[in-house]
C-alpha atoms as a PDB file:
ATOM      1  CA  UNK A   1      52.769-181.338  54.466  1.00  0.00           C
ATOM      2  CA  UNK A   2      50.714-178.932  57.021  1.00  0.00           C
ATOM      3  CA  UNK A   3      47.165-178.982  55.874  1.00  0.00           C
ATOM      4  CA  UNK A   4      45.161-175.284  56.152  1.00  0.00           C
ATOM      5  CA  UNK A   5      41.123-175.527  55.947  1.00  0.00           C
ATOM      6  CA  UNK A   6      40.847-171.608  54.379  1.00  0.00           C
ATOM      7  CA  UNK A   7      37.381-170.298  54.744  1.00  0.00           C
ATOM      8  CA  UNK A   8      36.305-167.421  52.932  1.00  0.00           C
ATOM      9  CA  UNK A   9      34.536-164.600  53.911  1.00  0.00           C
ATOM     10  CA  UNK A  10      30.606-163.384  53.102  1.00  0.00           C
ATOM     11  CA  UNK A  11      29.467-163.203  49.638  1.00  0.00           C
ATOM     12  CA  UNK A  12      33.286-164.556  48.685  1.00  0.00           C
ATOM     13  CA  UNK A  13      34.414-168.091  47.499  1.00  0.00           C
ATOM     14  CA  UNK A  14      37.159-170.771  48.008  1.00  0.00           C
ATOM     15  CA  UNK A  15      39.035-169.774  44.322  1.00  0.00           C
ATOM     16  CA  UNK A  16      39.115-165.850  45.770  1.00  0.00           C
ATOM     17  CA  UNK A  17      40.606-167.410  48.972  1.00  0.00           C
ATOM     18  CA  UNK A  18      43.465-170.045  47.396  1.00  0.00           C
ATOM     19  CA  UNK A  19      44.479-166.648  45.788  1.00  0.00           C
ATOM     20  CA  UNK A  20      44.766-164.461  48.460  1.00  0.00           C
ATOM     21  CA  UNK A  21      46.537-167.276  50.306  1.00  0.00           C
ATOM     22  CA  UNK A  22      48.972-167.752  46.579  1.00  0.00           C
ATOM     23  CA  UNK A  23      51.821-166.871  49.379  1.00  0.00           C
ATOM     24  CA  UNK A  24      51.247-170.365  51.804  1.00  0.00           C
ATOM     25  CA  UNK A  25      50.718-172.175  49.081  1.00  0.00           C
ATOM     26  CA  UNK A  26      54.383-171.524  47.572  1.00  0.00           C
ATOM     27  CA  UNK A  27      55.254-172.749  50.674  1.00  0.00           C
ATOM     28  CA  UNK A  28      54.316-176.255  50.181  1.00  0.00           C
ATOM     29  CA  UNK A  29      51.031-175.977  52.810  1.00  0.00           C
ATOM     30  CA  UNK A  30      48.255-178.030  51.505  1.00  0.00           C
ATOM     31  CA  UNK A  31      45.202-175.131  51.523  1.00  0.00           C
ATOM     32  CA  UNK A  32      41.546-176.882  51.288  1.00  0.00           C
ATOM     33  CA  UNK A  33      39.340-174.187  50.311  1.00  0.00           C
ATOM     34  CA  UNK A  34      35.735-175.053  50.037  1.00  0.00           C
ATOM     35  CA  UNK A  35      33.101-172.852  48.694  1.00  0.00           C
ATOM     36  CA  UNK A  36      30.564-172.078  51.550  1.00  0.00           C
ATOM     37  CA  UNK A  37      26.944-173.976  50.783  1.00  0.00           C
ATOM     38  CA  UNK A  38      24.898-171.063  50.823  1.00  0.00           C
ATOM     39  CA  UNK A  39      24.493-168.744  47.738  1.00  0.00           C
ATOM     40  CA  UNK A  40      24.390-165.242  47.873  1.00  0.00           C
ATOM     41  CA  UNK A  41      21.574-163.148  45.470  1.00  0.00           C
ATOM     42  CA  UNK A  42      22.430-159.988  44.455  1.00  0.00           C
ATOM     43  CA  UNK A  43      20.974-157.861  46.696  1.00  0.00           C
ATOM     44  CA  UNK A  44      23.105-159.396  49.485  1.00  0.00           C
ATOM     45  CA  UNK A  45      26.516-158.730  47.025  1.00  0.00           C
ATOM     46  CA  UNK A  46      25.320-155.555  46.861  1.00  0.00           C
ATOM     47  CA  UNK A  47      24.591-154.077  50.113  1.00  0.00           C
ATOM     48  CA  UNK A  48      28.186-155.520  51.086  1.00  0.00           C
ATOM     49  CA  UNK A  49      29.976-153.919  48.679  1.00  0.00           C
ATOM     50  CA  UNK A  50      27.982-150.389  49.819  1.00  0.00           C
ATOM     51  CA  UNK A  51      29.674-150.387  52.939  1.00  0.00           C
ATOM     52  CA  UNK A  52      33.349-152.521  51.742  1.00  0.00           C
ATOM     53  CA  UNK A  53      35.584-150.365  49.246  1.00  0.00           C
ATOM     54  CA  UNK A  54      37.638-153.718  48.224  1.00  0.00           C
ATOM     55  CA  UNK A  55      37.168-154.654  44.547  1.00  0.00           C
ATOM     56  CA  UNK A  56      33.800-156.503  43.560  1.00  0.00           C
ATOM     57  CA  UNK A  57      34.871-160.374  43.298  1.00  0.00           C
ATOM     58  CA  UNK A  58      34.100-163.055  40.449  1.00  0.00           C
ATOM     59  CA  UNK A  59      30.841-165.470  41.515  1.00  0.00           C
ATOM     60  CA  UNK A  60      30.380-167.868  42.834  1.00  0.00           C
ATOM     61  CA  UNK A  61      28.925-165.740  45.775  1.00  0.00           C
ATOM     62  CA  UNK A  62      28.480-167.948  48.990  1.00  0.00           C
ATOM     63  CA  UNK A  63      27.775-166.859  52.605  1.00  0.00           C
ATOM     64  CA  UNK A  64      28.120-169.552  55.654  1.00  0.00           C
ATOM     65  CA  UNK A  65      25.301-168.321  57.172  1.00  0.00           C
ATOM     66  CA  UNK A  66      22.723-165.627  56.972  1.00  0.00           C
ATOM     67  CA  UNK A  67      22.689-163.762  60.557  1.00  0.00           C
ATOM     68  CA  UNK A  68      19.593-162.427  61.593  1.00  0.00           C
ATOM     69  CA  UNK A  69      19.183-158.581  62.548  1.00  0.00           C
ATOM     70  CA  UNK A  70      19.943-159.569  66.288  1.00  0.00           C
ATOM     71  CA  UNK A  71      22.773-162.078  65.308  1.00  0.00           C
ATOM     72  CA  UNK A  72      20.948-165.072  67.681  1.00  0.00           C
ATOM     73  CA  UNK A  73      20.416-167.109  64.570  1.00  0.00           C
ATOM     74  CA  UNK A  74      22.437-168.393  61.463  1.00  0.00           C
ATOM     75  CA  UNK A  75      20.227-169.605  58.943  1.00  0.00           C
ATOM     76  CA  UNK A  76      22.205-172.100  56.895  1.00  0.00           C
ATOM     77  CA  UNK A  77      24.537-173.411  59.635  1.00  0.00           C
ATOM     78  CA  UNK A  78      23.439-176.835  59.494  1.00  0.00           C
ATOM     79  CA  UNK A  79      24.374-176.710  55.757  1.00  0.00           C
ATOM     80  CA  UNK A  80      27.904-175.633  56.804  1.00  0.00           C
ATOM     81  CA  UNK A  81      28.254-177.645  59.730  1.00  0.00           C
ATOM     82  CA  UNK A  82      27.897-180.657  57.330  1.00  0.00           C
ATOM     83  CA  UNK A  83      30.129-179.698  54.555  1.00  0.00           C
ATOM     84  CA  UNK A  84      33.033-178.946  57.461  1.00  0.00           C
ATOM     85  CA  UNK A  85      32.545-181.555  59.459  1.00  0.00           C
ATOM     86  CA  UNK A  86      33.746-184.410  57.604  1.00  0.00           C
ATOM     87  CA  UNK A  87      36.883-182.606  56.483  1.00  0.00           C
ATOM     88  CA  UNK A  88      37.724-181.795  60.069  1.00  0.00           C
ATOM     89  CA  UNK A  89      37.065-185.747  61.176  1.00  0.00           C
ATOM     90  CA  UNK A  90      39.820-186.590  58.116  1.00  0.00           C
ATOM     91  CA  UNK A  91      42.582-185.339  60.534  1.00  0.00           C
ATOM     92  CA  UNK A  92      44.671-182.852  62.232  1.00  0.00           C
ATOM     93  CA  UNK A  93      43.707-179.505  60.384  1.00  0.00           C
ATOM     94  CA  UNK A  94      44.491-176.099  61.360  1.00  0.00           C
ATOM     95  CA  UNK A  95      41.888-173.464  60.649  1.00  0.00           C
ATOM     96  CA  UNK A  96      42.775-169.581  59.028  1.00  0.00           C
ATOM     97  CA  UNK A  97      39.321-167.681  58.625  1.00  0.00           C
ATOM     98  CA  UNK A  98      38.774-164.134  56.664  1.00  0.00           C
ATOM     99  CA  UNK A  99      35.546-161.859  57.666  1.00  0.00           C
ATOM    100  CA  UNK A 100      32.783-164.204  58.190  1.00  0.00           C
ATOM    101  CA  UNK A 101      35.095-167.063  57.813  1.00  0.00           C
ATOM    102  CA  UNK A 102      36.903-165.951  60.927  1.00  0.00           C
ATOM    103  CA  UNK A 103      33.649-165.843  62.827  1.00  0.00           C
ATOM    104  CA  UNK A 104      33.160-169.443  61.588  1.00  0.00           C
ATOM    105  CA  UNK A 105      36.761-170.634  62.680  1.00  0.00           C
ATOM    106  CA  UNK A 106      36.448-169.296  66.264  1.00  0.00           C
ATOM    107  CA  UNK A 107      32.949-171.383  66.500  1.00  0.00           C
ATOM    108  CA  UNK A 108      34.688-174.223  64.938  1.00  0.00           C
ATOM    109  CA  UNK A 109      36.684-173.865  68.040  1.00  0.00           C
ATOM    110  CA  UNK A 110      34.928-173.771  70.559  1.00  0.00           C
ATOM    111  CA  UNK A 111      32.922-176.968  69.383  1.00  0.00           C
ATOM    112  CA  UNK A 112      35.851-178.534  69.443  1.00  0.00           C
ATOM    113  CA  UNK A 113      36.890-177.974  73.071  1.00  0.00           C
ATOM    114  CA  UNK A 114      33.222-179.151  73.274  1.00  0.00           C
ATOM    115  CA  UNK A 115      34.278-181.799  72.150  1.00  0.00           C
ATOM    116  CA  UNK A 116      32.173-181.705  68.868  1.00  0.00           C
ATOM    117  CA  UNK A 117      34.947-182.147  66.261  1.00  0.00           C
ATOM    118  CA  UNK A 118      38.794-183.359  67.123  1.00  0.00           C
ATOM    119  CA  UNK A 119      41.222-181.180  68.622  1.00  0.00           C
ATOM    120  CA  UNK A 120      42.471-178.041  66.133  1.00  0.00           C
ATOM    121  CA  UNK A 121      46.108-177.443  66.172  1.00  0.00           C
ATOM    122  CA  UNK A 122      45.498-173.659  65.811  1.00  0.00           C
ATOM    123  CA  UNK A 123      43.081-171.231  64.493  1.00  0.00           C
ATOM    124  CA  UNK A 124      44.257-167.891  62.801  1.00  0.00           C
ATOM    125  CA  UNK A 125      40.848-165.569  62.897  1.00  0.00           C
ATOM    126  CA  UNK A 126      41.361-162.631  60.468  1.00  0.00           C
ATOM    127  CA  UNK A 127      39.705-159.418  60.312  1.00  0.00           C
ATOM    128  CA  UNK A 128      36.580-161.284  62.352  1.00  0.00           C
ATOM    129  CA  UNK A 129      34.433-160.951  65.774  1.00  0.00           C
ATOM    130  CA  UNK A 130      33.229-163.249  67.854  1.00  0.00           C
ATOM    131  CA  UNK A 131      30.196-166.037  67.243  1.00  0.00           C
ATOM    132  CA  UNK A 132      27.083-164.216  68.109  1.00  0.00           C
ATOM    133  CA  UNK A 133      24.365-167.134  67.541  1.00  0.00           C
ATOM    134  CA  UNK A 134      22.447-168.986  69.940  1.00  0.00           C
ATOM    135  CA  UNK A 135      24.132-172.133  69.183  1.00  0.00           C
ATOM    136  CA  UNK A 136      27.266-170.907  69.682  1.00  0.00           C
ATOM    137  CA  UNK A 137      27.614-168.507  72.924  1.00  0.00           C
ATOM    138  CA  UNK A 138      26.792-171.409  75.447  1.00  0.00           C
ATOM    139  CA  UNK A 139      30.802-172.593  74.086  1.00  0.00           C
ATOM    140  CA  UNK A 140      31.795-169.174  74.992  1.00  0.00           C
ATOM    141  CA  UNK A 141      31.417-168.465  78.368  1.00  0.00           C
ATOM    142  CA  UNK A 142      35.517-169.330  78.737  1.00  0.00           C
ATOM    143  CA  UNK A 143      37.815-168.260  76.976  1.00  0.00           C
ATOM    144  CA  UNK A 144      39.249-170.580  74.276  1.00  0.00           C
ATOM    145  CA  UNK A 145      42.557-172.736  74.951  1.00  0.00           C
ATOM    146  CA  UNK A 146      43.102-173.624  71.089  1.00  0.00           C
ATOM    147  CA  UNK A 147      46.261-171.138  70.149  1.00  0.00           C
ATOM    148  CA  UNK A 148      45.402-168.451  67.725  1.00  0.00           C
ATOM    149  CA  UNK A 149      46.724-165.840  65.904  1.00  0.00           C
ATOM    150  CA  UNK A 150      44.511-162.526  65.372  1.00  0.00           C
ATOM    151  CA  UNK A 151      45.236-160.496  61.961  1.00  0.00           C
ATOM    152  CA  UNK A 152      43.431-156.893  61.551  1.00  0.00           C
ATOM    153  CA  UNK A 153      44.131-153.716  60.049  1.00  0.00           C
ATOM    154  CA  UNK A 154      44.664-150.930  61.441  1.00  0.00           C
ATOM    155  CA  UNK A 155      42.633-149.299  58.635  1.00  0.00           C
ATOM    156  CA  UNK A 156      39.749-151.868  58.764  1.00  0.00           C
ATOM    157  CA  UNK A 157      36.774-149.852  59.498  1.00  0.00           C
ATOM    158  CA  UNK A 158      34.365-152.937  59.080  1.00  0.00           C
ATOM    159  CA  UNK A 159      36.070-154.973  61.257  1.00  0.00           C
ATOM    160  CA  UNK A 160      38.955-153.830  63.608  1.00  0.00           C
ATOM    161  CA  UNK A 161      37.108-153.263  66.705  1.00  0.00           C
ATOM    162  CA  UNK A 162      34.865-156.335  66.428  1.00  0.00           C
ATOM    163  CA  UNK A 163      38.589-158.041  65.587  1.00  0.00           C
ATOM    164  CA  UNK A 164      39.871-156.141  69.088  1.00  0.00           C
ATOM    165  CA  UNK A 165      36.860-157.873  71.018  1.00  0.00           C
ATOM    166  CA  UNK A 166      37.513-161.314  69.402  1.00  0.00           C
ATOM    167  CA  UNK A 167      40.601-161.623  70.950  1.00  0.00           C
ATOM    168  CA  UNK A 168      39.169-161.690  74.875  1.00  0.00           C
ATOM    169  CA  UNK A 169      37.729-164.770  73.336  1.00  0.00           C
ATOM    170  CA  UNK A 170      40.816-167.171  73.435  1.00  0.00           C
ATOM    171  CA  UNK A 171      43.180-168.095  76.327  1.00  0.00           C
ATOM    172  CA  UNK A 172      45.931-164.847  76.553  1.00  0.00           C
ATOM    173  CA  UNK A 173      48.907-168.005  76.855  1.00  0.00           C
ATOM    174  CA  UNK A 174      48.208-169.035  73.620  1.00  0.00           C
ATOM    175  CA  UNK A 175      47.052-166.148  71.497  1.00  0.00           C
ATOM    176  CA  UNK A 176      49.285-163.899  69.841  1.00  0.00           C
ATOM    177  CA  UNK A 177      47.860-160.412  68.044  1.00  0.00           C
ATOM    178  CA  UNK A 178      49.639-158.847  64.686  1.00  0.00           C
ATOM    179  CA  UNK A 179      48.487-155.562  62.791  1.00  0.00           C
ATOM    180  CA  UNK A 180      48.975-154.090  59.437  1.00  0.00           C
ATOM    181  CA  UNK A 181      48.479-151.035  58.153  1.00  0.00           C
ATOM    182  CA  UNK A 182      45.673-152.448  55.551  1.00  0.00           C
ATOM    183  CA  UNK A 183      42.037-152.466  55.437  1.00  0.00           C
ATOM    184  CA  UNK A 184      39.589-155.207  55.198  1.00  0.00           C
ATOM    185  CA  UNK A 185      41.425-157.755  53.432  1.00  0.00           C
ATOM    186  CA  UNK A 186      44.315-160.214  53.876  1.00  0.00           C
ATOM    187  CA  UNK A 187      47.632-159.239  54.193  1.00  0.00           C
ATOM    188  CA  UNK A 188      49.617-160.200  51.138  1.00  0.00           C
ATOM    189  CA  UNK A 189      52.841-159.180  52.829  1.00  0.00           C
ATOM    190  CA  UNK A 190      55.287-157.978  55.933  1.00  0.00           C
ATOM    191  CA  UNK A 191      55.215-159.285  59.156  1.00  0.00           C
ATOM    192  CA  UNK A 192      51.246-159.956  59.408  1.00  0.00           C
ATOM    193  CA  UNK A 193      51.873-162.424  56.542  1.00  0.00           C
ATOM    194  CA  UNK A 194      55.527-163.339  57.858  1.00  0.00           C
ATOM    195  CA  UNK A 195      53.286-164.441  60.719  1.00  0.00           C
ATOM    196  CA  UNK A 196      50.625-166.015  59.565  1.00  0.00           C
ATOM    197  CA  UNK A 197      53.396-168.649  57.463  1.00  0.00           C
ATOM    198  CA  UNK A 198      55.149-169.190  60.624  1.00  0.00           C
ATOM    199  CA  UNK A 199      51.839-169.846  62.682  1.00  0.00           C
ATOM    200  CA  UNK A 200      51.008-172.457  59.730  1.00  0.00           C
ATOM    201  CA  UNK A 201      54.526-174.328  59.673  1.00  0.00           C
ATOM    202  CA  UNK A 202      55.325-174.320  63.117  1.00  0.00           C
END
């Protein structure tokens, strides 16, 4: 059975993300969704949910990090970087990340080819942009050789250029790019989700 690690986007959770992701899972793939370790207060749901129209989600609300204003630091990585690591040490597991958790996947990347964590089959970034922390650029200065799939929508305002840009980030012989018509969210359906189930049981 093909194992996913699923990793939610800002102020979201790992029970929002097995849902959205209800479609792999009748598939028989094995999705690990872990809530991220760093809670959200309300002022931080609410000055995301100013700028994204997509329904207000159940708590708990968990972030990854918290990016500062210039984006050079992630306060709370270390917190993350333990929780994943272990899970990524248990074996081969491929990596689909939504928002913030697509940020997180291409870092998870690139420490990887680093040599930080074992080899990831494949990373599937969706509706993301690219690592912007101090820790993380040094593993950016190529671009990545782990195949990925990029998902954005067309009508993604928070994220389709910054999704555009991400791409330059991995290896063009083993990335592939699909679009929707859909906003900031995951697609549910069509050939962005027709792709993203191939891409996890190839």
């Amino acid at each position: 059975m093909q194992k996913l690690l699923a990793l939610h986007g800002h102020t979201l959770n790992g029970a929002v993300m097995r849902r959205e992701l209800a479609f792999l899972e009748e598939r028989g793939v094995e999705l690990i969704c872990p809530d991220a370790p760093n809670p959200c207060d309300d002022a931080m749901v609410d000055r995301l949910y100013a700028i994204w129209d997509g329904p207000r989600q159940p708590a708990p609300h968990r972030s990854w990090w918290f990016a500062s204003d210039d984006g050079r630091s992630y306060r709370g990585w270390e917190a993350t970087r333990d929780q994943l690591f272990p899970i990524l040490a248990s074996g081969s597991i491929g990596i689909l990340g939504f928002s913030q958790g697509a940020i997180l996947a291409t870092a998870l990347a690139a420490m990887s080819e680093s040599g930080e964590l074992p080899p990831i089959p494949f990373v599937i970034p969706i509706a993301g942009r690219a690592p912007r922390s101090d820790v993380f650029t040094p593993l950016l200065t190529k671009p990545l050789a782990t195949p990925s799939l990029h998902i954005w929508g067309e009508a993604d305002h928070m994220a389709r250029d910054t999704s555009r840009e991400l791409v330059d980030s991995y290896a063009a012989s083993t990335r592939r790019v699909v679009t929707w018509s859909g906003a900031h969210t995951i697609p549910q359906a069509g050939a962005a989700a027709d792709a993203i189930v191939q891409r996890v049981l190839d």
